[in-house]
N, C-alpha and C. Protein backbone atom coordinates (compact mmCIF):
# COMPACT_ATOMS: atom_id res chain seq x y z
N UNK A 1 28.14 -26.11 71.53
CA UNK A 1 28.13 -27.50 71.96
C UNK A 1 26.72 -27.88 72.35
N UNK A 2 26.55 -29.13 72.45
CA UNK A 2 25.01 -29.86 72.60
C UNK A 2 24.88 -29.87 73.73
N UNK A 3 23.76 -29.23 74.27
CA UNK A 3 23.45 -29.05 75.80
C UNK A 3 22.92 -31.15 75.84
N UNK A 4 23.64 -31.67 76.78
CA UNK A 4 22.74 -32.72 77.64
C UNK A 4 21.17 -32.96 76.68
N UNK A 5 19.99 -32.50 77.44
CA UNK A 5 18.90 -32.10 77.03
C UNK A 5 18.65 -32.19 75.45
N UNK A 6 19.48 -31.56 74.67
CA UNK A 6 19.04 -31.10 73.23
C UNK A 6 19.63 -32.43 72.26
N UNK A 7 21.30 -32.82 73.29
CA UNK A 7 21.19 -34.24 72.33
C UNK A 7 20.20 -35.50 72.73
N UNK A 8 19.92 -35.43 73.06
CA UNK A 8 18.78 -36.64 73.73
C UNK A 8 17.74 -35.88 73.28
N UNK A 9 17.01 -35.27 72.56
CA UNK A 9 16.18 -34.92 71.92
C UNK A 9 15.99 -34.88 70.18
N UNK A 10 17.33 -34.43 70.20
CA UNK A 10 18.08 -34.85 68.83
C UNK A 10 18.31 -36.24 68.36
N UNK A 11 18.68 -37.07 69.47
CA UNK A 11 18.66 -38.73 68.87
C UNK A 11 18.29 -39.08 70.24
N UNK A 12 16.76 -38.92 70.03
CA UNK A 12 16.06 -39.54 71.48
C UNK A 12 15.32 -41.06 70.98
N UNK A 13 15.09 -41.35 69.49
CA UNK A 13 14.56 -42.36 69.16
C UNK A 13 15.86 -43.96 69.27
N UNK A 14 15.31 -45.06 70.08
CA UNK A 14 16.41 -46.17 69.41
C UNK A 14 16.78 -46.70 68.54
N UNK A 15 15.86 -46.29 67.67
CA UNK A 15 15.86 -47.23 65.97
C UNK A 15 16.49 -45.99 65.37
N UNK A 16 17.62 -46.20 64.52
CA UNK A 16 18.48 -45.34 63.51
C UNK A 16 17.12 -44.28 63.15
N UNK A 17 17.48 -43.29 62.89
CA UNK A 17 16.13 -42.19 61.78
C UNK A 17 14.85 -42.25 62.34
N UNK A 18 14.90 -42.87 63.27
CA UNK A 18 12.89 -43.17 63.40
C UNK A 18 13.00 -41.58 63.93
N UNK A 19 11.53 -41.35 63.78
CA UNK A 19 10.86 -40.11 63.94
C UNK A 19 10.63 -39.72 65.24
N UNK A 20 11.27 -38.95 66.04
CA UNK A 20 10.81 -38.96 67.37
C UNK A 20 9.21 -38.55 67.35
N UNK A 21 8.56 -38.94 68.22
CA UNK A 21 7.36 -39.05 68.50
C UNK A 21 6.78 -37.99 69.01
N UNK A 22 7.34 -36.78 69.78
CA UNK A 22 7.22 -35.69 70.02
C UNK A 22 7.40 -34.28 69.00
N UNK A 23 7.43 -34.72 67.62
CA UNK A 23 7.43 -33.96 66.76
C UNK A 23 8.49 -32.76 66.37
N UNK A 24 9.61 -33.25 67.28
CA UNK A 24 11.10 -32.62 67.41
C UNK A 24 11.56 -33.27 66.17
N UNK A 25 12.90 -32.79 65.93
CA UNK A 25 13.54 -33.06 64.51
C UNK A 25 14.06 -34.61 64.78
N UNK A 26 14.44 -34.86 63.75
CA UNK A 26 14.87 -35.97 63.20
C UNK A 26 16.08 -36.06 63.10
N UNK A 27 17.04 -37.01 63.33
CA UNK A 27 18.40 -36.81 63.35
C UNK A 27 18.69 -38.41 62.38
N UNK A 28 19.72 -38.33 61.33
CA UNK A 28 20.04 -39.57 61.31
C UNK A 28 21.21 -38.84 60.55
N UNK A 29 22.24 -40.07 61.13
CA UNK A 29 23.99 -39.51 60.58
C UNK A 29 24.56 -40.64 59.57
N UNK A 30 25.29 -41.18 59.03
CA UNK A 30 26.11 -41.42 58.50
C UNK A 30 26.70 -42.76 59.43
N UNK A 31 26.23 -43.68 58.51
CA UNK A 31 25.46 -44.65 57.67
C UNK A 31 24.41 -44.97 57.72
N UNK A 32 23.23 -44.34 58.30
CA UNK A 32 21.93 -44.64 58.56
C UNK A 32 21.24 -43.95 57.38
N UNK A 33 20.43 -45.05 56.54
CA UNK A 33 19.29 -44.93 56.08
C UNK A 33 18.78 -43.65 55.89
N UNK A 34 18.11 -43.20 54.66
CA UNK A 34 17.57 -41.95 55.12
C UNK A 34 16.06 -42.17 54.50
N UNK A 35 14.84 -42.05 54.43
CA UNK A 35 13.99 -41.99 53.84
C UNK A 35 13.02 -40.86 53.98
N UNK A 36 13.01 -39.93 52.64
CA UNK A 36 12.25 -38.45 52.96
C UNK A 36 10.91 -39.16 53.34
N UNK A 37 10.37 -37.92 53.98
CA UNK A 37 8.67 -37.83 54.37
C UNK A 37 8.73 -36.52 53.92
N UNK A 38 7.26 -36.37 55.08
CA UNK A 38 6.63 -34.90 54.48
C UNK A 38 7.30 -33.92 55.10
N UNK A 39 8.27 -33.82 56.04
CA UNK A 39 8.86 -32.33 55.94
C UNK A 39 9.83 -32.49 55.85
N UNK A 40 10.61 -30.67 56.38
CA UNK A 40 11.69 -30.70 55.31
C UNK A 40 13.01 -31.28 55.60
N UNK A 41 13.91 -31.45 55.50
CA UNK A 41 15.66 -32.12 55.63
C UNK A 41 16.82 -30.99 55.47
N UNK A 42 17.55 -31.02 56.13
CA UNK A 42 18.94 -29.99 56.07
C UNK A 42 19.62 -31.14 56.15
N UNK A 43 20.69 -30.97 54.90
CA UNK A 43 22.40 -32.07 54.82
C UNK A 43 23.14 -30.77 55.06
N UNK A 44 23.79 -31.43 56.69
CA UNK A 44 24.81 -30.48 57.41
C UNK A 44 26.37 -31.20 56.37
N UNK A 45 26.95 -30.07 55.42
CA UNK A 45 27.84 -30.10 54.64
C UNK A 45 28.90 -29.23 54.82
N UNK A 46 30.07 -30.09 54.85
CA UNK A 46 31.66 -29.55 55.31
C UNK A 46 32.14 -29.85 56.19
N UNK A 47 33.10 -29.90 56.48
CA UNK A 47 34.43 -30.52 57.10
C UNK A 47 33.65 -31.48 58.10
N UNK A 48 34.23 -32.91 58.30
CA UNK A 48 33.84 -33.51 59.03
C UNK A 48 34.73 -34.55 60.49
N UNK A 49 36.34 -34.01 59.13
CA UNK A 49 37.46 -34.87 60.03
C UNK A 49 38.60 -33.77 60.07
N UNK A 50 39.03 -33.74 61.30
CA UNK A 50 40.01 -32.39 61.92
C UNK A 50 39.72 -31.45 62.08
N UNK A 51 38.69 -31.24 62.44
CA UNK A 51 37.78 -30.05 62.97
C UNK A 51 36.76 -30.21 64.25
N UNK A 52 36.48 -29.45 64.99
CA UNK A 52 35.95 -29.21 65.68
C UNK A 52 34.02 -29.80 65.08
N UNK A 53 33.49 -30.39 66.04
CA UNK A 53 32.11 -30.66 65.65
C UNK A 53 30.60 -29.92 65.74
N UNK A 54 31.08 -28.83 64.14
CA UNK A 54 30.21 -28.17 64.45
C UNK A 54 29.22 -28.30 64.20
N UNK A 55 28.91 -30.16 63.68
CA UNK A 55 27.08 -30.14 63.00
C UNK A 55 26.51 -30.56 64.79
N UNK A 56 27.23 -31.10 65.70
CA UNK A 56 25.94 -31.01 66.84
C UNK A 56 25.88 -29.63 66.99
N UNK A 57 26.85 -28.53 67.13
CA UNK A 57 25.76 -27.22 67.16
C UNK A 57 25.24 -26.74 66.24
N UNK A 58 25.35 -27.33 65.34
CA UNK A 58 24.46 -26.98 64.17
C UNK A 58 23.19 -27.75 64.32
N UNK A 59 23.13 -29.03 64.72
CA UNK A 59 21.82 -30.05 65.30
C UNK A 59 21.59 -28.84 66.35
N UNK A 60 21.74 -28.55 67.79
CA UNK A 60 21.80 -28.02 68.64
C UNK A 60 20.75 -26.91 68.36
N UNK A 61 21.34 -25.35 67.41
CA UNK A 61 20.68 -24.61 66.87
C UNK A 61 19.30 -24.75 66.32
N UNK A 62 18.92 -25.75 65.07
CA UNK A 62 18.06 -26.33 64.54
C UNK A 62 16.88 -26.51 65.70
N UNK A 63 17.56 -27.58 66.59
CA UNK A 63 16.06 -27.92 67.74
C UNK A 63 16.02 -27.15 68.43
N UNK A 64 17.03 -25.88 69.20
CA UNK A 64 16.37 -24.45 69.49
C UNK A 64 15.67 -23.97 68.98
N UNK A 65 15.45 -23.99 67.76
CA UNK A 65 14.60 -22.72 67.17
C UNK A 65 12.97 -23.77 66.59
N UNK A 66 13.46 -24.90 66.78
CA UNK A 66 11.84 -25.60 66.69
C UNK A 66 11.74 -25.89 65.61
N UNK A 67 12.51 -26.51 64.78
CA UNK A 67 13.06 -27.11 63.08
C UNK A 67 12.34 -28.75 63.69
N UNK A 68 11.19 -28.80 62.63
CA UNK A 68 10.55 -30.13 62.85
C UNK A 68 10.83 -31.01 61.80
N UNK A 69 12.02 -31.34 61.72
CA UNK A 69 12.04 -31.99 60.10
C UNK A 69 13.47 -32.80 60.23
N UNK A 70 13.89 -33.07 59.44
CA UNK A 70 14.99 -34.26 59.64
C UNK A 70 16.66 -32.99 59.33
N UNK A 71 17.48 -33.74 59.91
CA UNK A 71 18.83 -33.37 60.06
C UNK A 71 19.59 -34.31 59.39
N UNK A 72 20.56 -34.67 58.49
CA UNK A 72 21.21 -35.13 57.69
C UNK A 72 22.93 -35.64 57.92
N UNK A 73 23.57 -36.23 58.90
CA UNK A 73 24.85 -36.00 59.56
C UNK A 73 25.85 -36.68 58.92
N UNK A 74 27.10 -36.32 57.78
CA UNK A 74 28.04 -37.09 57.04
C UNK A 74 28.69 -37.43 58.24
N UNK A 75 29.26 -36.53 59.27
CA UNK A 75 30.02 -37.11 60.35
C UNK A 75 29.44 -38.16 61.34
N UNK A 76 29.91 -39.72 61.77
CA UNK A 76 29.28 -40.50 62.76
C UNK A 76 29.82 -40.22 63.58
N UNK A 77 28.84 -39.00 64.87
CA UNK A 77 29.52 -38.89 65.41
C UNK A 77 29.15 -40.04 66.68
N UNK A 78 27.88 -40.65 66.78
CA UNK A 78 27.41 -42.04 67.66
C UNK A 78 27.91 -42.92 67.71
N UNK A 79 28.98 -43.41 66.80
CA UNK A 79 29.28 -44.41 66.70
C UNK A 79 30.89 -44.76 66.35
N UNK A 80 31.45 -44.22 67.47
CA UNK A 80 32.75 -44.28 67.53
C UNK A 80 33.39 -45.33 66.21
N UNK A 81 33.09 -46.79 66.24
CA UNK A 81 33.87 -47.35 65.29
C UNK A 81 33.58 -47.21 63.71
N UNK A 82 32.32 -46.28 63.41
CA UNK A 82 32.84 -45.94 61.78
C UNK A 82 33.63 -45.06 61.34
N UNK A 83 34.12 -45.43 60.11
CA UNK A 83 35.11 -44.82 59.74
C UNK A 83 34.61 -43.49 59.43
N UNK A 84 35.46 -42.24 60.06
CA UNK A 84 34.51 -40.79 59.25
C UNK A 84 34.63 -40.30 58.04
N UNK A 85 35.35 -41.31 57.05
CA UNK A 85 35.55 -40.87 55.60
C UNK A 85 34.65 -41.86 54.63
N UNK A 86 33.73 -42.58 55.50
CA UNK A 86 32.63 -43.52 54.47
C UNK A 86 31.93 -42.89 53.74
N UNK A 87 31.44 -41.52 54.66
CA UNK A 87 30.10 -40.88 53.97
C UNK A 87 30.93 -40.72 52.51
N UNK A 88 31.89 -40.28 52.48
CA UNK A 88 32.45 -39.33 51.55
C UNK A 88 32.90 -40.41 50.44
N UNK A 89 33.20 -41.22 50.31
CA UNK A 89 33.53 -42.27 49.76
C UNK A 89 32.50 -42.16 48.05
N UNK A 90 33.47 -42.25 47.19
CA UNK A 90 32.01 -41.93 45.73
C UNK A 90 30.91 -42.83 45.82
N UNK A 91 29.76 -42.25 45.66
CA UNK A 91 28.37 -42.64 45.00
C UNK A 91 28.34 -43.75 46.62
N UNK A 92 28.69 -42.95 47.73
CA UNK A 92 28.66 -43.54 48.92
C UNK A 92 27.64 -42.41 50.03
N UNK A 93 26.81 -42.19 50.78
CA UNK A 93 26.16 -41.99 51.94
C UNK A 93 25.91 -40.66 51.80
N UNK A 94 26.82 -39.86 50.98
CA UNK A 94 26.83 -38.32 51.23
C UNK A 94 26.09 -38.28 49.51
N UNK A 95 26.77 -38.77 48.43
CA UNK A 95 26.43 -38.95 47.19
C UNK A 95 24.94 -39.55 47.13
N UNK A 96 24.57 -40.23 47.98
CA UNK A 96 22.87 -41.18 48.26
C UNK A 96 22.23 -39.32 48.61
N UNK A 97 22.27 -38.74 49.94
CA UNK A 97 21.47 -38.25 50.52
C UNK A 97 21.17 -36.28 50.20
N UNK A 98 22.51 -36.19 49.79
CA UNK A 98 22.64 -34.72 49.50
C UNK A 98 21.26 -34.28 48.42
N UNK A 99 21.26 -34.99 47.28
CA UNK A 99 19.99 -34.57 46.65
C UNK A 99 18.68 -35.21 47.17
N UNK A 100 19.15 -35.99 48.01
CA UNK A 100 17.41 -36.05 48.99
C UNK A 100 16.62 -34.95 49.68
N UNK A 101 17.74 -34.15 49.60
CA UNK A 101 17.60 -33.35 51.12
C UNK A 101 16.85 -31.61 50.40
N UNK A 102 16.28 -31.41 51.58
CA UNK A 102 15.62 -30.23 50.42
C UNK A 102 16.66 -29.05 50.74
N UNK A 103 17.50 -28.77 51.04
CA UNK A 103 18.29 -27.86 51.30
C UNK A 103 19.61 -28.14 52.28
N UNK A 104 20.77 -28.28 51.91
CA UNK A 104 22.22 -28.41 51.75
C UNK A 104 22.81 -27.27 52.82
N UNK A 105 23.41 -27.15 53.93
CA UNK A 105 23.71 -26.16 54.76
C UNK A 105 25.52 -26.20 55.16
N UNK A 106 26.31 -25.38 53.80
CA UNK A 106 27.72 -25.86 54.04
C UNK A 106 28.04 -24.94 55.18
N UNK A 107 29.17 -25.30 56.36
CA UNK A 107 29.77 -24.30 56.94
C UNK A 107 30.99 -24.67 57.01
N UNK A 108 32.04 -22.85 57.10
CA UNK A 108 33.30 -23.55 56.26
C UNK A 108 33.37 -25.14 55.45
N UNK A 109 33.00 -24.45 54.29
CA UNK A 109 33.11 -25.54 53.24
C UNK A 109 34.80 -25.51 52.86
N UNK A 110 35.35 -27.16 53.16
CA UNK A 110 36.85 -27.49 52.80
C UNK A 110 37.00 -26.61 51.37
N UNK A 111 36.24 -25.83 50.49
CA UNK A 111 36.69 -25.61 49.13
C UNK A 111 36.23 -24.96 48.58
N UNK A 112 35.79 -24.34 47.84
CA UNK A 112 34.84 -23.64 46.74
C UNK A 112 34.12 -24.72 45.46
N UNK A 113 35.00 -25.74 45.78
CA UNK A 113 34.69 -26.67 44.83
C UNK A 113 33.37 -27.46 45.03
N UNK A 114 33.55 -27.54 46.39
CA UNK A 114 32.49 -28.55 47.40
C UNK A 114 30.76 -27.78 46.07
N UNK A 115 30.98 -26.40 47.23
CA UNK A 115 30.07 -25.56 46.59
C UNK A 115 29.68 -25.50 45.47
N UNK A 116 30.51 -25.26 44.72
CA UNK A 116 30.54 -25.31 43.02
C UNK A 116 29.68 -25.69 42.33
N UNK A 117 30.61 -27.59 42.89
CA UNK A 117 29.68 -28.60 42.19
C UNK A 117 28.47 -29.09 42.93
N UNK A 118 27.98 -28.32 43.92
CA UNK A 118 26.08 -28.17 43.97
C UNK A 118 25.67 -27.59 43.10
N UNK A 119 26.06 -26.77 43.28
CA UNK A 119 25.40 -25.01 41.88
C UNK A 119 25.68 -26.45 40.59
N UNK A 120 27.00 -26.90 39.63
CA UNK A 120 27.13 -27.22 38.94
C UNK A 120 25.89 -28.26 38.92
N UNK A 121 25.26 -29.06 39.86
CA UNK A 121 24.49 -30.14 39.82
C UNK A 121 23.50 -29.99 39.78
N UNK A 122 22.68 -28.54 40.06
CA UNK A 122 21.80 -27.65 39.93
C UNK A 122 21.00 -28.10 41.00
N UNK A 123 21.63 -28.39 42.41
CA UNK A 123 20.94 -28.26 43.40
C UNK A 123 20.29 -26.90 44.13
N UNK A 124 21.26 -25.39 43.32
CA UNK A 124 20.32 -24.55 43.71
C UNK A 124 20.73 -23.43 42.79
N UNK A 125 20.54 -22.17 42.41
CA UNK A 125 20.26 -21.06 41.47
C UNK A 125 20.23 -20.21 41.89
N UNK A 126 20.82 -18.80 40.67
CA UNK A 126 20.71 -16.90 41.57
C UNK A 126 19.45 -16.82 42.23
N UNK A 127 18.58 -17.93 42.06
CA UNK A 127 16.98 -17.20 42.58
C UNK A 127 16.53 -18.19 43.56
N UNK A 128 17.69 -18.39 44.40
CA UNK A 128 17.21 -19.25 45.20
C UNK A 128 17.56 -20.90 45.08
N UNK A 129 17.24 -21.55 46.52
CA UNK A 129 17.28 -22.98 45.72
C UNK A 129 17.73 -23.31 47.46
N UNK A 130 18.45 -24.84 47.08
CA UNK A 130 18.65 -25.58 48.35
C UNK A 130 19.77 -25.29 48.95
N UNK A 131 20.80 -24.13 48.80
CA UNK A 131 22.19 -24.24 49.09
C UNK A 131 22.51 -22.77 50.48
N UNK A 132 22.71 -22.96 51.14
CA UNK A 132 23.22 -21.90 52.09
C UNK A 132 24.85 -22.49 52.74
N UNK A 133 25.13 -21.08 52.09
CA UNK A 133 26.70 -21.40 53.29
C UNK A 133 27.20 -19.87 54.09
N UNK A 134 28.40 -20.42 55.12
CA UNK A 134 28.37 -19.86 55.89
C UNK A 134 29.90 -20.28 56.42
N UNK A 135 31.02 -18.95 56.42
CA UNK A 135 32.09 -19.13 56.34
C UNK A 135 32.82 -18.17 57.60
N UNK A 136 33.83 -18.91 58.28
CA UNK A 136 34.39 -18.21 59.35
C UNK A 136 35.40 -16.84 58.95
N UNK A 137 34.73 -15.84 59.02
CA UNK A 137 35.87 -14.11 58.47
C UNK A 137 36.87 -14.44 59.13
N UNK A 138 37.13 -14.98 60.32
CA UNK A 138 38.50 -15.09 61.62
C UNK A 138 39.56 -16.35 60.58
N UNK A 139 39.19 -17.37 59.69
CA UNK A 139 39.74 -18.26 59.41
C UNK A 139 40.44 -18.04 58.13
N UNK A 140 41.44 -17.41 58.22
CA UNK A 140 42.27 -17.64 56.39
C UNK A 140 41.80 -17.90 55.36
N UNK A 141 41.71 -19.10 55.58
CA UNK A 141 40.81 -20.22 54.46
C UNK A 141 39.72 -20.08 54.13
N UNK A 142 38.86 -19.42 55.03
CA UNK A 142 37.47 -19.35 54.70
C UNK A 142 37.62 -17.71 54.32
N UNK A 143 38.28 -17.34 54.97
CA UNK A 143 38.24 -15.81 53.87
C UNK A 143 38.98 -16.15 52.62
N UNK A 144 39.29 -16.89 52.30
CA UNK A 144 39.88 -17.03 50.85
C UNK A 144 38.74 -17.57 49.95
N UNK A 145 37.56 -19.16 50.41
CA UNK A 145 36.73 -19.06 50.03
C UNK A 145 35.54 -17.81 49.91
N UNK A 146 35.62 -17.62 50.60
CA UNK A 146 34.57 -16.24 50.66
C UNK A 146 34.66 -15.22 49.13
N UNK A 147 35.93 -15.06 49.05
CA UNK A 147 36.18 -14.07 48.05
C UNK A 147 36.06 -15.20 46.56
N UNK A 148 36.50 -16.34 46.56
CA UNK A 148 36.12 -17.32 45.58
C UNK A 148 34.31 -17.37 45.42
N UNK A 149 33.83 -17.43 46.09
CA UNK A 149 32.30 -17.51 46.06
C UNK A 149 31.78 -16.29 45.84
N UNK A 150 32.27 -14.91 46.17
CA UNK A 150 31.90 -13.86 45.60
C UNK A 150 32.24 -13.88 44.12
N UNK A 151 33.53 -14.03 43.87
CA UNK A 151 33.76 -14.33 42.67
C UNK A 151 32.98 -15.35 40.97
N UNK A 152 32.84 -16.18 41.68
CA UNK A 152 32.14 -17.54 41.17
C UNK A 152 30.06 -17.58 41.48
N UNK A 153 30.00 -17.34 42.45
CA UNK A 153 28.61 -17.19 42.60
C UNK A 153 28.29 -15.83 43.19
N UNK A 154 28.03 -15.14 42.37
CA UNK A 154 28.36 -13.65 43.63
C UNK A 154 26.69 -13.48 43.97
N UNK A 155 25.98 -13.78 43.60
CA UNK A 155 24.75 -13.65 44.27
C UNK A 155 24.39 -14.53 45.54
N UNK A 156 25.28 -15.31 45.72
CA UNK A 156 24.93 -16.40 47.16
C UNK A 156 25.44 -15.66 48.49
N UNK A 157 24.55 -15.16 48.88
CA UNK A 157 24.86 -14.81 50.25
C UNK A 157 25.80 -15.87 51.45
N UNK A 158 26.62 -15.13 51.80
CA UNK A 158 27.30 -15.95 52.65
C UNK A 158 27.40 -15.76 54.23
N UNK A 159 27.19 -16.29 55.19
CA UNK A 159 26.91 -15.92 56.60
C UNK A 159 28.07 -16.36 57.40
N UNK A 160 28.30 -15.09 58.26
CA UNK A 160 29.74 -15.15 58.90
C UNK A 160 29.55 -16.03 60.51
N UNK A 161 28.72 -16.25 60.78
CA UNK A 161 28.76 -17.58 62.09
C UNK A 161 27.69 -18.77 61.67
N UNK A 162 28.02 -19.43 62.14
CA UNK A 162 27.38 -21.07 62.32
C UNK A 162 25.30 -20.65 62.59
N UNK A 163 25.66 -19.59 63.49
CA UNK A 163 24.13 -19.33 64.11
C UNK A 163 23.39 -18.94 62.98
N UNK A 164 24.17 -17.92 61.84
CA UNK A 164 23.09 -17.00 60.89
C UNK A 164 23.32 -17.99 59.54
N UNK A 165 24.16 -18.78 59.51
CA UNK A 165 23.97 -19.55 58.26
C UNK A 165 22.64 -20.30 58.81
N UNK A 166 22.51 -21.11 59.98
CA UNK A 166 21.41 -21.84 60.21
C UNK A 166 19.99 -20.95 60.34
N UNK A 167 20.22 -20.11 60.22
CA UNK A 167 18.89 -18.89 60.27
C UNK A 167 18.71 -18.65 58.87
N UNK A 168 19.89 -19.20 58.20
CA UNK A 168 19.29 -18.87 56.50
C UNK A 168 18.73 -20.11 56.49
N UNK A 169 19.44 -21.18 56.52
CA UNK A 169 18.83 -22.29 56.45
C UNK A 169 17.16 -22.00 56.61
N UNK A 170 16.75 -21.84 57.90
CA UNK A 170 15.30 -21.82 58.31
C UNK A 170 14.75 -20.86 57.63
N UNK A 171 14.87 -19.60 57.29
CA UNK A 171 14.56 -18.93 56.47
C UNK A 171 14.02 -19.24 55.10
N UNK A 172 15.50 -20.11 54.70
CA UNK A 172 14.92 -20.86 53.09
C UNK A 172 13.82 -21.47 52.93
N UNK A 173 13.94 -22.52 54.64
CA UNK A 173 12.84 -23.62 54.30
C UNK A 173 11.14 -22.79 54.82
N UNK A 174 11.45 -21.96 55.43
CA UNK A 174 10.31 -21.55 55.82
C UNK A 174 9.86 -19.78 54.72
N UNK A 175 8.94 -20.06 53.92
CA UNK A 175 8.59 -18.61 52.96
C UNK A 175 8.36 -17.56 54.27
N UNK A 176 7.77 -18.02 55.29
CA UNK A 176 7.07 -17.00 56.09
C UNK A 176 8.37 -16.30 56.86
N UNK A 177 9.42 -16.83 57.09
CA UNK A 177 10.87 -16.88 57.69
C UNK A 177 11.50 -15.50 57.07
N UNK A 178 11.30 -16.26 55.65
CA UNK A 178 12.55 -15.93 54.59
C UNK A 178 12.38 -14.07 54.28
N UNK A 179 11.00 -14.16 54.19
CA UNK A 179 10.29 -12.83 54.10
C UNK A 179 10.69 -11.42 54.57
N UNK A 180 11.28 -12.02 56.23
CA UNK A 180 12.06 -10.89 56.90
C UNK A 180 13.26 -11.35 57.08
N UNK A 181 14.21 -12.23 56.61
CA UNK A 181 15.68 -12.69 56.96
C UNK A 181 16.18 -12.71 55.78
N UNK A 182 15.72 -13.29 54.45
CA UNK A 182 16.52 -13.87 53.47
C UNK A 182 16.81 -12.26 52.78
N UNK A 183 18.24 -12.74 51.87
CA UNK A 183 18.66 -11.32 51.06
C UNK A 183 19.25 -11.59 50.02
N UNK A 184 18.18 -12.64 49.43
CA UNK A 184 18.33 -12.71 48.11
C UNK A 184 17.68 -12.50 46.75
N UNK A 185 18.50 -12.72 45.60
CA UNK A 185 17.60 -11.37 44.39
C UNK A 185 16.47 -12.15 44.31
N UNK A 186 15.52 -11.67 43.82
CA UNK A 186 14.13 -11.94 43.31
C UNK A 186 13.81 -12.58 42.09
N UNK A 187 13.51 -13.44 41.49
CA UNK A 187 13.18 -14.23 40.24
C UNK A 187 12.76 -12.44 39.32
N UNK A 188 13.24 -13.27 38.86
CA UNK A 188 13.40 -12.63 37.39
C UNK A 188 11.30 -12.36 36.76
């Protein structure tokens, strides 16, 4: 959960997306605008309605570890009266921003499909690319995906808590990171 402190740092700016000024990350959720700059973006991807809200600790994590770059949120969670199924809506908010974003961070992803059709869209590859996920072993479902994604992508590493998928995340985006964390094959 979002310490006090970390969400007010997380959406400490008043204007939707503006850049906090202290060089902390960037937060903008769903329906807000997104416009890349120069660093990098994580789209927090998967479940957003009947579940527990795990992109503020996934925001949360991110500005612990000193992620200076923008955060991507399908769920509104600021703004009580939007609807939480807009993002998702076709060639709607999630369809705009997902290929903006330089790297895609599913946890328990609703599907294998979700996943799939990144790989299918060629948002990322055996040798890397924009896609990290990260699936609960304790949850049925996500052990059922798990073995689907071994199956279907078996080179994508998959991370069993919220904390080490977001450590791949940083890993990906950072070469100097990835060097001692990432464990994936090597270009050809």
């Amino acid at each position: 959960m979002m310490s006090p402190q970390t969400r007010k740092t997380a959406a400490a700016s008043p204007l939707p997306g503006d850049r906090n000024r202290s060089g902390s990350l960037r937060y903008i959720e769903a329906p807000q605008a997104f416009e890349p700059d120069d660093r990098p973006s994580v789209f927090l991807a998967g479940a957003t309605v009947g579940c527990p809200d795990w992109q503020s600790q996934a925001v949360d994590l991110l500005a612990r570890a000193g992620f200076d770059g923008t955060v991507l949120n399908p769920r509104p969670s600021r703004n009580a009266g939007t609807d939480p199924y807009t993002a998702w809506a076709p060639f709607g908010w999630q369809d705009r921003y997902i290929r903006r974003a330089d790297l895609v961070l599913f946890w328990n992803p609703i599907g294998l499909v979700r996943v799939h059709a990144c790989y299918e869209a060629g948002l990322f590859t055996p040798y890397g690319g924009t896609v990290v996920v990260g699936c609960n072993p304790a949850d049925p479902a996500q052990r059922a995906n798990r073995v689907l994604l071994a199956h279907r992508l078996p080179w994508l590493p998959v991370a069993d808590t919220l904390a080490d998928t977001v450590a791949a995340a940083l890993a990906a985006l950072d070469p100097a990171r990835s060097a001692d964390t990432a464990d994936r094959p090597s270009k050809p």
